[in-house]
Protein backbone atom coordinates (compact mmCIF):
# COMPACT_ATOMS: atom_id res chain seq x y z
CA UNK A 1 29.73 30.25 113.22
CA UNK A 2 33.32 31.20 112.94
CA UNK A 3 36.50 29.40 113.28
CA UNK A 4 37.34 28.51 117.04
CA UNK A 5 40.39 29.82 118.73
CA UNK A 6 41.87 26.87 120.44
CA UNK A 7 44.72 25.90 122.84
CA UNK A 8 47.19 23.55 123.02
CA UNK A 9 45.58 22.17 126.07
CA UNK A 10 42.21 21.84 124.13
CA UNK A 11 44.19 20.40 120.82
CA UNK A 12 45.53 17.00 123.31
CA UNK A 13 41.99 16.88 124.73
CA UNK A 14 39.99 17.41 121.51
CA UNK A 15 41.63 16.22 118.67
CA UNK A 16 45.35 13.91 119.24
CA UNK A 17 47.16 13.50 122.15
CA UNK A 18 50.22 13.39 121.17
CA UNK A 19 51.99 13.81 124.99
CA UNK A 20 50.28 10.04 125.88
CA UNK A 21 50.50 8.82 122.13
CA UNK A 22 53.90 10.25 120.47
CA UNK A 23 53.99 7.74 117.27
CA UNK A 24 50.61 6.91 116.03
CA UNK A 25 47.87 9.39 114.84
CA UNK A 26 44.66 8.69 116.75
CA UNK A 27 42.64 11.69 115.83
CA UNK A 28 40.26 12.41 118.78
CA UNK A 29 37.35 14.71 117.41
CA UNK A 30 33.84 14.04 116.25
CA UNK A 31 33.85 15.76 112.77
CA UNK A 32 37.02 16.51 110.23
CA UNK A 33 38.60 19.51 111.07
CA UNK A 34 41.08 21.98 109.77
CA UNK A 35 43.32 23.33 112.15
CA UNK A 36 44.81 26.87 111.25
CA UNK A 37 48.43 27.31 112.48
CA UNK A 38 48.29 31.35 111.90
CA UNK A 39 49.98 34.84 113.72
CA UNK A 40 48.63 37.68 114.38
CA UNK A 41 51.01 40.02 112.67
CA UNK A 42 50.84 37.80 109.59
CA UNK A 43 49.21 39.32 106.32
CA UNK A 44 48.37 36.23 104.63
CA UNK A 45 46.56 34.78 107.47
CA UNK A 46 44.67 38.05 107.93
CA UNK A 47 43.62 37.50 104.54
CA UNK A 48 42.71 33.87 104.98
CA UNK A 49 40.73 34.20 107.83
CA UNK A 50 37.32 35.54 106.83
CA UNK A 51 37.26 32.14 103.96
CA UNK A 52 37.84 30.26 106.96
CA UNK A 53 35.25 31.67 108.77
CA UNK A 54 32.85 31.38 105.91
CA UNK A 55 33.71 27.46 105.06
CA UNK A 56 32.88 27.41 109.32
CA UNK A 57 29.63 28.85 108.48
CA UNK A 58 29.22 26.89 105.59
CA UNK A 59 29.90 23.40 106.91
CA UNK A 60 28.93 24.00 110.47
CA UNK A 61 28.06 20.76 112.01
CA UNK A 62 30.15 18.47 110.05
CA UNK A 63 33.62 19.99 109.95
CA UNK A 64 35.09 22.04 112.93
CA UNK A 65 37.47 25.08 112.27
CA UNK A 66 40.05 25.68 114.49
CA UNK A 67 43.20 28.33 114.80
CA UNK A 68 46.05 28.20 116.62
CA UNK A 69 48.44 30.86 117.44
CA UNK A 70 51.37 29.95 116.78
CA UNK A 71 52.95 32.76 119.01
CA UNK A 72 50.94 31.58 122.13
CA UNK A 73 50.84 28.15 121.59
CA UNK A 74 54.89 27.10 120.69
CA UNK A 75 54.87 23.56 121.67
CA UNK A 76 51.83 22.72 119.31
CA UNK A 77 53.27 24.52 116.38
CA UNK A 78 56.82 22.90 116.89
CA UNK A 79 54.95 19.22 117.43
CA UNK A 80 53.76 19.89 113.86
CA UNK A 81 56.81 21.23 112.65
CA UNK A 82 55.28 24.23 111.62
CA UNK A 83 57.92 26.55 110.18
CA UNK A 84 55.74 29.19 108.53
CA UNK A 85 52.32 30.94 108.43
CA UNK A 86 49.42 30.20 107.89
CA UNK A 87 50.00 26.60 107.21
CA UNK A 88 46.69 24.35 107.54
CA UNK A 89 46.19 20.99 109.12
CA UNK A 90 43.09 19.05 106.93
CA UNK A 91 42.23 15.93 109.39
CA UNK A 92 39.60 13.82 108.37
CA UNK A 93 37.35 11.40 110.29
CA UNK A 94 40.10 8.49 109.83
CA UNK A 95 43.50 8.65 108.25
CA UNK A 96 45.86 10.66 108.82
CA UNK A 97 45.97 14.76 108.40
CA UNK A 98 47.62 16.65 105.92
CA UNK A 99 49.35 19.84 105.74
CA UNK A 100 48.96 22.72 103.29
CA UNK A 101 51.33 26.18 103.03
CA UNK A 102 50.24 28.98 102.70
CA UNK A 103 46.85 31.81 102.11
CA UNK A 104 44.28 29.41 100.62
CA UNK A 105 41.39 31.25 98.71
CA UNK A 106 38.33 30.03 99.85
CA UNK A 107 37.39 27.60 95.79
CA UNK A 108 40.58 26.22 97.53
CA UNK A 109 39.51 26.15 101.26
CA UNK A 110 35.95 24.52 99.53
CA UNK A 111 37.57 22.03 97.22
CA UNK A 112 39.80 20.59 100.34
CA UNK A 113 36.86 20.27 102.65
CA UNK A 114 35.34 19.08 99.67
CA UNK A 115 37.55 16.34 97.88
CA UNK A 116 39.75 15.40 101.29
CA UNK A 117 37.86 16.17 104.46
CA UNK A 118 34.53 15.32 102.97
CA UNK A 119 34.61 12.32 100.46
């Protein structure tokens, strides 16, 4: 399994609505996910995306992988306030997401599915 392209259209169905509900996190999906807010002319996500796909592999089943393009999808990467690339979105099951900068090696990728998405 690799990590899923997505759409902005599939991130309100499949993991928060935040057009219906603005101001509280209500995270829709079945499994944690981490949601990769990446371009394609960006280095450091080019580098970063073959750990991703291997933690997909990895954890397929109970985490879900997903990648946004911030060039084609604008309106989800300005929701998150997403200023630079790649920059991650860890969500688990309940609570609310968090957000981590940068090319992630994939210990690092491991130890956030891991400690956060996972515990």
């Amino acid at each position: 399994m690799k990590a899923k392209e997505i759409t902005n259209a599939y991130f309100l169905e499949n993991v928060f609505d935040y057009v219906n509900n603005p101001s509280e996190w209500k995270f829709k999906g079945s499994r944690p996910a981490i949601v990769d807010f990446y371009a394609s002319w960006c280095g450091p996500c080019k580098a970063m995306s073959p750990n991703l796909d291997k933690i997909a592999q990895e954890y397929d089943g109970q985490i879900d992988v997903l990648k946004v393009d911030v060039d084609q999808e604008a309106e989800l990467s300005q929701i998150f306030g997403i200023r630079s690339v790649p920059t991650l979105l860890f969500i688990p099951r309940e609570g609310n997401p968090q957000q981590a900068q940068g090319a992630l090696s994939y210990g690092q990728l491991k130890d956030a599915v891991d400690s956060f998405l996972l515990k």
